[in-house]
C-alpha atoms as a PDB file:
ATOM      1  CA  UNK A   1    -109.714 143.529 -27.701  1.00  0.00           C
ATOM      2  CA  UNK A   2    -108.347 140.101 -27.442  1.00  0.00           C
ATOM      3  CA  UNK A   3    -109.186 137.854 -29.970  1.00  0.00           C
ATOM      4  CA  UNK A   4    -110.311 133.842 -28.674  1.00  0.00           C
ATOM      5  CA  UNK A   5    -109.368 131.221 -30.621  1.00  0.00           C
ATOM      6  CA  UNK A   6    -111.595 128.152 -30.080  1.00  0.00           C
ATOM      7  CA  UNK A   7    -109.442 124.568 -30.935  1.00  0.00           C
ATOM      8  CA  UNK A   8    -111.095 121.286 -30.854  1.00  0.00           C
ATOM      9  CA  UNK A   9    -111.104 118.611 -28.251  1.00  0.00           C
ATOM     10  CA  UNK A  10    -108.562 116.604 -29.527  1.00  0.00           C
ATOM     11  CA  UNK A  11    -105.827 118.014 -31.909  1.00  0.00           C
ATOM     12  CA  UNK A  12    -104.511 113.997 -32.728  1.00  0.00           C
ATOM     13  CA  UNK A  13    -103.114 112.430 -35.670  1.00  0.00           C
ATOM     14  CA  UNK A  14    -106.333 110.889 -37.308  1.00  0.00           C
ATOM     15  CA  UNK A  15    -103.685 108.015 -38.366  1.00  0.00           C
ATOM     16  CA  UNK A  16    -103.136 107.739 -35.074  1.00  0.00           C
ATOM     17  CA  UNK A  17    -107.023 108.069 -33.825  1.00  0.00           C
ATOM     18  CA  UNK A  18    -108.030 105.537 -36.788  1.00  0.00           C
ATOM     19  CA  UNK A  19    -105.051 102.906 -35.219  1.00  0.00           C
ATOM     20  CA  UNK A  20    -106.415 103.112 -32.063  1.00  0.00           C
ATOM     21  CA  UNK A  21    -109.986 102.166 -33.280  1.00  0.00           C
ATOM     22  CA  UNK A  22    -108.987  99.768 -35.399  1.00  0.00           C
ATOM     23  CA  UNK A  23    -106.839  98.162 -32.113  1.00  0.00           C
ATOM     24  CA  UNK A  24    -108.850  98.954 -29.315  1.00  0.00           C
ATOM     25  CA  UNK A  25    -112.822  98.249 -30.205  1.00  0.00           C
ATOM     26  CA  UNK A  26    -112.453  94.656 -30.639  1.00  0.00           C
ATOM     27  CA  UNK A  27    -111.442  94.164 -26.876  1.00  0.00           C
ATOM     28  CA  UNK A  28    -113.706  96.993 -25.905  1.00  0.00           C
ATOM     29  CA  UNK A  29    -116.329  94.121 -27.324  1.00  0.00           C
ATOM     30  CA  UNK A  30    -114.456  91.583 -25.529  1.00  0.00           C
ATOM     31  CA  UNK A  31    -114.340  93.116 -22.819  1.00  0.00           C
ATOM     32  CA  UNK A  32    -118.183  93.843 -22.680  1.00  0.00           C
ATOM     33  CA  UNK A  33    -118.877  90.341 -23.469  1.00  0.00           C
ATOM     34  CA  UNK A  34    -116.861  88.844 -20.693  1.00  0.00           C
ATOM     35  CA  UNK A  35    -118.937  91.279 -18.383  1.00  0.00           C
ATOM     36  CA  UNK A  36    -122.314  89.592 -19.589  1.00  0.00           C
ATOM     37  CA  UNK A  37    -121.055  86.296 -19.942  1.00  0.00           C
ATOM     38  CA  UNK A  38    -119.212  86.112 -16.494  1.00  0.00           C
ATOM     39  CA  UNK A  39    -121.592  87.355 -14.532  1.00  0.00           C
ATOM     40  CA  UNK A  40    -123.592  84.136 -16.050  1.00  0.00           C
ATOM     41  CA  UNK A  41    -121.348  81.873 -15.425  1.00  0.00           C
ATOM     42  CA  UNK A  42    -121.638  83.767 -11.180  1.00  0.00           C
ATOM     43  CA  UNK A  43    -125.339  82.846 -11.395  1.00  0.00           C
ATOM     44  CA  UNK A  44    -124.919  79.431 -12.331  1.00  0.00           C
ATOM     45  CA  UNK A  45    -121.845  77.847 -10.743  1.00  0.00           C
ATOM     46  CA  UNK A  46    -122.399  74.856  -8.557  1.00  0.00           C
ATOM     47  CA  UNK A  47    -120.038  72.022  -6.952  1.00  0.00           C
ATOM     48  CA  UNK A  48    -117.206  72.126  -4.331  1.00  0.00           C
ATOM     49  CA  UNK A  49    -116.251  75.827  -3.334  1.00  0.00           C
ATOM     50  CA  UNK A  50    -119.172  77.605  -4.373  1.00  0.00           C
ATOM     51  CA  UNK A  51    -118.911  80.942  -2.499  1.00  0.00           C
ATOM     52  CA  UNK A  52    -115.285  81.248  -3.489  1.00  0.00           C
ATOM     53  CA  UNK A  53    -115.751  80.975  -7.168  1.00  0.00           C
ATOM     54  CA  UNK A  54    -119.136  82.602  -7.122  1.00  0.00           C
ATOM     55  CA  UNK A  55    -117.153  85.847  -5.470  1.00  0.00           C
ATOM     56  CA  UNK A  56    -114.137  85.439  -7.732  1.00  0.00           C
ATOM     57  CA  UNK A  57    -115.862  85.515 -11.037  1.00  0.00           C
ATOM     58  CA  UNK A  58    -118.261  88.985  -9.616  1.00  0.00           C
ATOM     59  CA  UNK A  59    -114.157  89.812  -9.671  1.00  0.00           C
ATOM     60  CA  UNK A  60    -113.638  89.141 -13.282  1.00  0.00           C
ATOM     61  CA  UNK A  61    -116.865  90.662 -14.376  1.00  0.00           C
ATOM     62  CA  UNK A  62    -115.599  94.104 -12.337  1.00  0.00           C
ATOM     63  CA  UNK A  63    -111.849  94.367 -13.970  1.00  0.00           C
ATOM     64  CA  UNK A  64    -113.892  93.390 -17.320  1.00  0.00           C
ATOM     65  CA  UNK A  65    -115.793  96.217 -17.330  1.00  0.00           C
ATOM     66  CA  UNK A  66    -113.264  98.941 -16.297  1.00  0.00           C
ATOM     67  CA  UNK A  67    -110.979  98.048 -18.576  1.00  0.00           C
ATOM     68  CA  UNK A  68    -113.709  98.197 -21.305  1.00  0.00           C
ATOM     69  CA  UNK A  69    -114.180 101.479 -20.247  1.00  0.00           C
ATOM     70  CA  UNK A  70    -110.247 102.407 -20.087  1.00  0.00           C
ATOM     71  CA  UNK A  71    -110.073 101.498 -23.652  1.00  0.00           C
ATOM     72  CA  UNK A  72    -113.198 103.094 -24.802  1.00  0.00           C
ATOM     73  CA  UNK A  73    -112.797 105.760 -22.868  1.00  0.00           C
ATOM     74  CA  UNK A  74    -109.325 106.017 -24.921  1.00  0.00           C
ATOM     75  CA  UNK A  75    -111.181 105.739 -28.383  1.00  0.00           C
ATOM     76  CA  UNK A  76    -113.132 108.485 -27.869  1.00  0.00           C
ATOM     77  CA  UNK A  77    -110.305 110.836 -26.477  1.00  0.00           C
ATOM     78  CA  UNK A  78    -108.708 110.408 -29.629  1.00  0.00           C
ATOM     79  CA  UNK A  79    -112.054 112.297 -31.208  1.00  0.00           C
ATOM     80  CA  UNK A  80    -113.512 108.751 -32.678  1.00  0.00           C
ATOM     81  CA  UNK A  81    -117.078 106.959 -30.967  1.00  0.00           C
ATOM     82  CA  UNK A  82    -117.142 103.193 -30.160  1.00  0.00           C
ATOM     83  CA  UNK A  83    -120.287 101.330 -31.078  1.00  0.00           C
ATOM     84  CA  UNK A  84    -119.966  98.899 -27.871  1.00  0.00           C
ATOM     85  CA  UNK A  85    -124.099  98.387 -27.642  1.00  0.00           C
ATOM     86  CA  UNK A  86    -125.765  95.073 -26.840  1.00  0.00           C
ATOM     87  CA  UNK A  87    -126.670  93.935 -30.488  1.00  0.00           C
ATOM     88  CA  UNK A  88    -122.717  94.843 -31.619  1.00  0.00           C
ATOM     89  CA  UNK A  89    -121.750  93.063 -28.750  1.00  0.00           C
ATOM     90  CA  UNK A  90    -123.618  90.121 -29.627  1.00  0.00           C
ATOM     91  CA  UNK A  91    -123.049  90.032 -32.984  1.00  0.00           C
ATOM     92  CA  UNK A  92    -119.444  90.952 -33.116  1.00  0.00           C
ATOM     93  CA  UNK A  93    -118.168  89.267 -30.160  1.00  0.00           C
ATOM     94  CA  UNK A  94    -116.372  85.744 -29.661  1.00  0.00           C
ATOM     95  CA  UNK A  95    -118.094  82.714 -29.560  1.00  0.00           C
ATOM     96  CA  UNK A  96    -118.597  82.116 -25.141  1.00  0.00           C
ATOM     97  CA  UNK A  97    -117.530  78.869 -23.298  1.00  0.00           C
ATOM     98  CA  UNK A  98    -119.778  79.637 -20.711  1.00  0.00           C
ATOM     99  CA  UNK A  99    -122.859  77.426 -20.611  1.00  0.00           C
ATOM    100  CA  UNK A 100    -126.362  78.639 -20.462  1.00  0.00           C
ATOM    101  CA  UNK A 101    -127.508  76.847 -17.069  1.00  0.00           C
ATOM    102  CA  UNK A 102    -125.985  75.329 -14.139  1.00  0.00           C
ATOM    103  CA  UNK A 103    -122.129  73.720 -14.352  1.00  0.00           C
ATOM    104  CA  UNK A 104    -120.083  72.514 -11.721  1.00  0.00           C
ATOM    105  CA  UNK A 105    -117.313  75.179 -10.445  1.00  0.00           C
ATOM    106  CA  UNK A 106    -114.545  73.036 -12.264  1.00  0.00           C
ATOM    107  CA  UNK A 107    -116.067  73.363 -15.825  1.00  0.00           C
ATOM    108  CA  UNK A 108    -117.089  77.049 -15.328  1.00  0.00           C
ATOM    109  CA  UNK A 109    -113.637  77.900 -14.599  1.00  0.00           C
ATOM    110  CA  UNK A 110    -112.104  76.528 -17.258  1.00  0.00           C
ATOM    111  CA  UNK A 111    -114.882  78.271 -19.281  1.00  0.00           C
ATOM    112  CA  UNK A 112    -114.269  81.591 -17.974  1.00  0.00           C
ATOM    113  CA  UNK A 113    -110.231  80.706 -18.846  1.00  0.00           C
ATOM    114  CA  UNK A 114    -110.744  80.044 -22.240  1.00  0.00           C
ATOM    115  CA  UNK A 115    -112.930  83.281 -22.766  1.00  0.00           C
ATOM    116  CA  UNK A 116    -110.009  85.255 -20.905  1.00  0.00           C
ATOM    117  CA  UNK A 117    -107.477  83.399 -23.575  1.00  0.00           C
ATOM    118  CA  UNK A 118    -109.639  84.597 -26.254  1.00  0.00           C
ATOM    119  CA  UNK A 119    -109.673  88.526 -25.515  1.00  0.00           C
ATOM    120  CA  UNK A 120    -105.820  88.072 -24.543  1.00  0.00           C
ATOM    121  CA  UNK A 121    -105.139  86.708 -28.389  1.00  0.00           C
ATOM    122  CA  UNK A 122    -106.991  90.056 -29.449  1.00  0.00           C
ATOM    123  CA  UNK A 123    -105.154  92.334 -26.796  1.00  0.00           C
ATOM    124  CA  UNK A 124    -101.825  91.182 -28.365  1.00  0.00           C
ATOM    125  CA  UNK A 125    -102.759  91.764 -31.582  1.00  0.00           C
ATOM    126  CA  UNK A 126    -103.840  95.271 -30.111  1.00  0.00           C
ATOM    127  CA  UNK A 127    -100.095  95.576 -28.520  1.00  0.00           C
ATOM    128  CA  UNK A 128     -98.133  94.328 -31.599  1.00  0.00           C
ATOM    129  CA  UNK A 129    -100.003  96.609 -34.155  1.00  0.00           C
ATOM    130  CA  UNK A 130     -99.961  99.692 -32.211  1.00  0.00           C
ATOM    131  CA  UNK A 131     -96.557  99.218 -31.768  1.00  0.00           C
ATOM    132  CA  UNK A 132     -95.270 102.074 -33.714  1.00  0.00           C
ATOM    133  CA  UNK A 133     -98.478 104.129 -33.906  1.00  0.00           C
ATOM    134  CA  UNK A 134     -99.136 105.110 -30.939  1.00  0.00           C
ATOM    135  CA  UNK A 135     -97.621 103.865 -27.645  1.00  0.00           C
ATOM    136  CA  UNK A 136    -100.460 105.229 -25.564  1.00  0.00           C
ATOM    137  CA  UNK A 137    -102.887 103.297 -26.944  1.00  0.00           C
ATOM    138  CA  UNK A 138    -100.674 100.502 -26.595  1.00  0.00           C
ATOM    139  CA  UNK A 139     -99.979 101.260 -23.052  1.00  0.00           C
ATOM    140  CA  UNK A 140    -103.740 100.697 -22.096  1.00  0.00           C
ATOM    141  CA  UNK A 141    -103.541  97.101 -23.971  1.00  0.00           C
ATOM    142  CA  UNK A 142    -100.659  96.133 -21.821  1.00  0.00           C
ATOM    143  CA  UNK A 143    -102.573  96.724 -18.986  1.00  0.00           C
ATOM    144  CA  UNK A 144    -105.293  95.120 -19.880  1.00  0.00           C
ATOM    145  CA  UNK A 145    -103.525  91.703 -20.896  1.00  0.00           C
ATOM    146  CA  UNK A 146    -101.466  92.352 -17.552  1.00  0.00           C
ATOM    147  CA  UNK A 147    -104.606  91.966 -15.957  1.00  0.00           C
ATOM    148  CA  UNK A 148    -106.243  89.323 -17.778  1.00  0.00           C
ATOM    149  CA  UNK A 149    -103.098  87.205 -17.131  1.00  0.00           C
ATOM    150  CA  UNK A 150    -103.677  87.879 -13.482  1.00  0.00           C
ATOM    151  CA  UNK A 151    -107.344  86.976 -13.572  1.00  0.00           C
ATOM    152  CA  UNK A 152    -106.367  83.956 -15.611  1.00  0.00           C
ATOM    153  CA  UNK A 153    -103.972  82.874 -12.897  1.00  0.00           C
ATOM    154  CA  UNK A 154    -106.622  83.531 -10.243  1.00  0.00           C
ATOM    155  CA  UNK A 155    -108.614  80.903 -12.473  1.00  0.00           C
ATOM    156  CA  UNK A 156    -106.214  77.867 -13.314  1.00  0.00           C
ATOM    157  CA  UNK A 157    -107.579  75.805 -15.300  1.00  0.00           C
ATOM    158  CA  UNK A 158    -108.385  72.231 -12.847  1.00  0.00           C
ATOM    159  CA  UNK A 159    -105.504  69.474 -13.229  1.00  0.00           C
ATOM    160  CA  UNK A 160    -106.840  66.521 -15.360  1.00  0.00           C
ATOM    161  CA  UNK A 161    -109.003  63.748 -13.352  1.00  0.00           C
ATOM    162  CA  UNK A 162    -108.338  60.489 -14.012  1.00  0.00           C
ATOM    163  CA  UNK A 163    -109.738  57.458 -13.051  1.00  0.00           C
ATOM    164  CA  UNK A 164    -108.391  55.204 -10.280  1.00  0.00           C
ATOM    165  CA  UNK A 165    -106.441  51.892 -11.759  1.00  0.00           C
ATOM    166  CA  UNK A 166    -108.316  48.655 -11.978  1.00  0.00           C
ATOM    167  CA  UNK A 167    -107.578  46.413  -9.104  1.00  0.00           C
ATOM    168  CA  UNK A 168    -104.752  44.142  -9.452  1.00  0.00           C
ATOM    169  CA  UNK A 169    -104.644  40.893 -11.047  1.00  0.00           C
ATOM    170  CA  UNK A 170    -103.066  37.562  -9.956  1.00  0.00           C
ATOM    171  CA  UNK A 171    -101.852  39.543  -6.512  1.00  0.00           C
ATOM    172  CA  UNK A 172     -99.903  42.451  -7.898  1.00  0.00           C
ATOM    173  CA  UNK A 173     -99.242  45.693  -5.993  1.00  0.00           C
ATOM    174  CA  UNK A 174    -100.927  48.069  -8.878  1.00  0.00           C
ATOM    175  CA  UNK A 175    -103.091  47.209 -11.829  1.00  0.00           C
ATOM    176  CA  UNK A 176    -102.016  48.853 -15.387  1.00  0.00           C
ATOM    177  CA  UNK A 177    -102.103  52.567 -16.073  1.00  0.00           C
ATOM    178  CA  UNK A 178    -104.935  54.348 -17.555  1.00  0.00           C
ATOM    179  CA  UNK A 179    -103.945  55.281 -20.963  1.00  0.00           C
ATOM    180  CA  UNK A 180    -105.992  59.062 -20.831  1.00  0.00           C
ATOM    181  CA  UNK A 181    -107.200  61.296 -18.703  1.00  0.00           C
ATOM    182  CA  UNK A 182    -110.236  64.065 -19.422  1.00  0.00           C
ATOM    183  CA  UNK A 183    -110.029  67.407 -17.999  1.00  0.00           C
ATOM    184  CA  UNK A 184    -112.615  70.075 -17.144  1.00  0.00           C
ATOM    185  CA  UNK A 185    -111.956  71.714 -20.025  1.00  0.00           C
ATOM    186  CA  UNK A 186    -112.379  68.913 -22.229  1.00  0.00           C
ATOM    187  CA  UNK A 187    -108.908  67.860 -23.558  1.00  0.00           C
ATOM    188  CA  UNK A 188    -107.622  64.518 -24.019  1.00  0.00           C
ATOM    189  CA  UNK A 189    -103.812  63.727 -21.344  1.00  0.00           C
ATOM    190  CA  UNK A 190    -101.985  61.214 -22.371  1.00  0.00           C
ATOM    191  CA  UNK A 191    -101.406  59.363 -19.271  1.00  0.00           C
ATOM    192  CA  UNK A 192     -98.347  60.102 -16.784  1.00  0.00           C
ATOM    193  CA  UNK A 193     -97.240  56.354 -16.902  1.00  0.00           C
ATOM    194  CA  UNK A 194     -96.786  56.956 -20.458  1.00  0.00           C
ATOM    195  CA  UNK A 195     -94.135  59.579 -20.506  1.00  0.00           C
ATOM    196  CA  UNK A 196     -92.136  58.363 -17.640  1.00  0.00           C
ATOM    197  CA  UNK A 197     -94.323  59.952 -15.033  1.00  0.00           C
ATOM    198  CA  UNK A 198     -91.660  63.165 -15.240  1.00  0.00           C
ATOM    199  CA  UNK A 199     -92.132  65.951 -12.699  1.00  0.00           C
ATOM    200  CA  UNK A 200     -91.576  68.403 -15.830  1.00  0.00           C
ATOM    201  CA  UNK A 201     -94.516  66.433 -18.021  1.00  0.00           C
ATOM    202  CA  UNK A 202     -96.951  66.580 -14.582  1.00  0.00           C
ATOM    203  CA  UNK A 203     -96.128  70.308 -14.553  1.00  0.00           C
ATOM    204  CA  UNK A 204     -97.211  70.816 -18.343  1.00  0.00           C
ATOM    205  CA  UNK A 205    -100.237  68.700 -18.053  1.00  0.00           C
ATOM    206  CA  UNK A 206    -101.551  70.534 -14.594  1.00  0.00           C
ATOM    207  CA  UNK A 207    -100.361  73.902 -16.659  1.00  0.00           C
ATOM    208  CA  UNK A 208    -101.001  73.674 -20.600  1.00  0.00           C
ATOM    209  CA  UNK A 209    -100.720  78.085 -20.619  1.00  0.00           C
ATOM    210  CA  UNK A 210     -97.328  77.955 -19.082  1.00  0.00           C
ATOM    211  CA  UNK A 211     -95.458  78.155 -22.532  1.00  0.00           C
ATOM    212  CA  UNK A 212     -97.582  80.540 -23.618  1.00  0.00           C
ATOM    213  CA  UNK A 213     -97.033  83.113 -21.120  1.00  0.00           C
ATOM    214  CA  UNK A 214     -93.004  82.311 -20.637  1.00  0.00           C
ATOM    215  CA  UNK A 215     -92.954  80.510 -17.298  1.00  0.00           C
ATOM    216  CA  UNK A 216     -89.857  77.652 -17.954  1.00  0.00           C
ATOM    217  CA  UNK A 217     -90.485  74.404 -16.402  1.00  0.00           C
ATOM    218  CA  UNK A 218     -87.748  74.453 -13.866  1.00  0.00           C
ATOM    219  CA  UNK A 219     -88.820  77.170 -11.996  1.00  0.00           C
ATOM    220  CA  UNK A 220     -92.190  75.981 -10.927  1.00  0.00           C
ATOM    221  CA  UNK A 221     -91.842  73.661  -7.776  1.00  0.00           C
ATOM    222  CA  UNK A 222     -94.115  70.998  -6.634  1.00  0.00           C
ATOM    223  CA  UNK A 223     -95.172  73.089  -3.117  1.00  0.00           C
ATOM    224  CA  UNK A 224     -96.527  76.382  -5.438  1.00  0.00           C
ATOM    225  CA  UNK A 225     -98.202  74.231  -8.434  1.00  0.00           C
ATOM    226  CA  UNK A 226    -100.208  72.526  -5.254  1.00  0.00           C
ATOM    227  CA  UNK A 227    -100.497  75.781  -3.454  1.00  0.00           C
ATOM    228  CA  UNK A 228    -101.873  77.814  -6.595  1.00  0.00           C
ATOM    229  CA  UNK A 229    -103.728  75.300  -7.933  1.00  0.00           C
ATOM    230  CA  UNK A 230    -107.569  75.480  -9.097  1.00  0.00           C
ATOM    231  CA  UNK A 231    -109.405  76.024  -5.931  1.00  0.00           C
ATOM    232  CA  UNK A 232    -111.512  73.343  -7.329  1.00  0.00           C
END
């Protein structure tokens, strides 16, 4: 008579279970917020492009919530739960950028860009500490911060706006330069007249996440920065 041996679901190192956890819940979280919080910001956006912002964030809200469920999904393959329910959520997730009413398509974008920034910070935490733990579990970070990246580059954040010049006095071609210039997102440009008016100074001002994601200067020309930028 044979004899059946019954083994359990998952036979994994609970170092290696616990690591992924530990990694992997926070952007589960993250992940689950951006899904509430984006689909807010698709209810609410107003201004110059509507329907092709409103579509692009029901976009963000989709990849947010199957990678929340790639890296739960991961979590509890290892033989551990994830508590990803609405009060955890709110009580555990980052503080939101998104407003709670109507915005103009400029300023919900470069809402939605700093809430992807946020969960990318946590997804490379998630990648550097799983390191040398467990490279599967690190595998599904990468692709989630490959993704975010993408979304985030779907999403520039708008170029500064700065007011026009004063009109010339006493007959001259140009009045003086404005000395700042407000963004959507809030942050205070020193003006271009200031610093020479450099094409590599233009290209960190209309791009402040370039350094952070490795893109040098010198290989962004004028014709893609105008061709990729915010649809705004």
């Amino acid at each position: 008579m044979s004899k059946t041996t019954t083994v359990t679901a998952t036979a994994s190192d609970p170092t290696v279970a616990a690591a992924a956890a530990q990694f992997l819940s926070p952007l589960v979280i993250g992940l689950q917020a951006l899904t509430l919080n984006g689909k807010q910001a698709h209810w609410h956006v107003r201004g110059a492009n509507f329907i092709g912002v409103h579509e692009l964030l029901d976009t963000v809200v989709a990849h947010a919530g199957d990678w929340a469920d790639t890296a739960a999904e991961r979590i509890v393959a290892l033989g551990l739960p994830v508590d990803a329910r609405a009060a955890t959520v709110a009580t555990k997730a980052a503080n939101t950028q998104v407003g709670d009413g109507f915005a103009q398509s400029d300023e919900m974008i470069a809402a939605i860009v700093a809430d992807i920034d946020a969960i990318l910070a946590q997804t490379q935490e998630a990648i550097d500490g799983l390191d040398e733990i467990d490279l599967t579990s690190q595998d599904v970070a990468i692709e989630i911060r490959r993704g975010l990246e993408k979304d985030g580059w779907f999403h520039p954040a708008p170029a500064p706006r700065c007011p026009k010049p004063p009109p010339a006095v006493g007959g001259g071609l140009t009045g003086p330069a404005p000395s700042t210039c407000s963004g959507a997102s809030g942050h205070v440009r020193e003006a271009t007249a200031q610093h020479g008016g450099t094409h590599a100074h233009r290209a960190q001002l209309f791009h402040p996440r370039r350094e952070r994601i490795g893109v040098a200067e010198s290989d962004v020309s004028e014709g893609p920065r105008q061709q990729f930028r915010s649809i705004t």
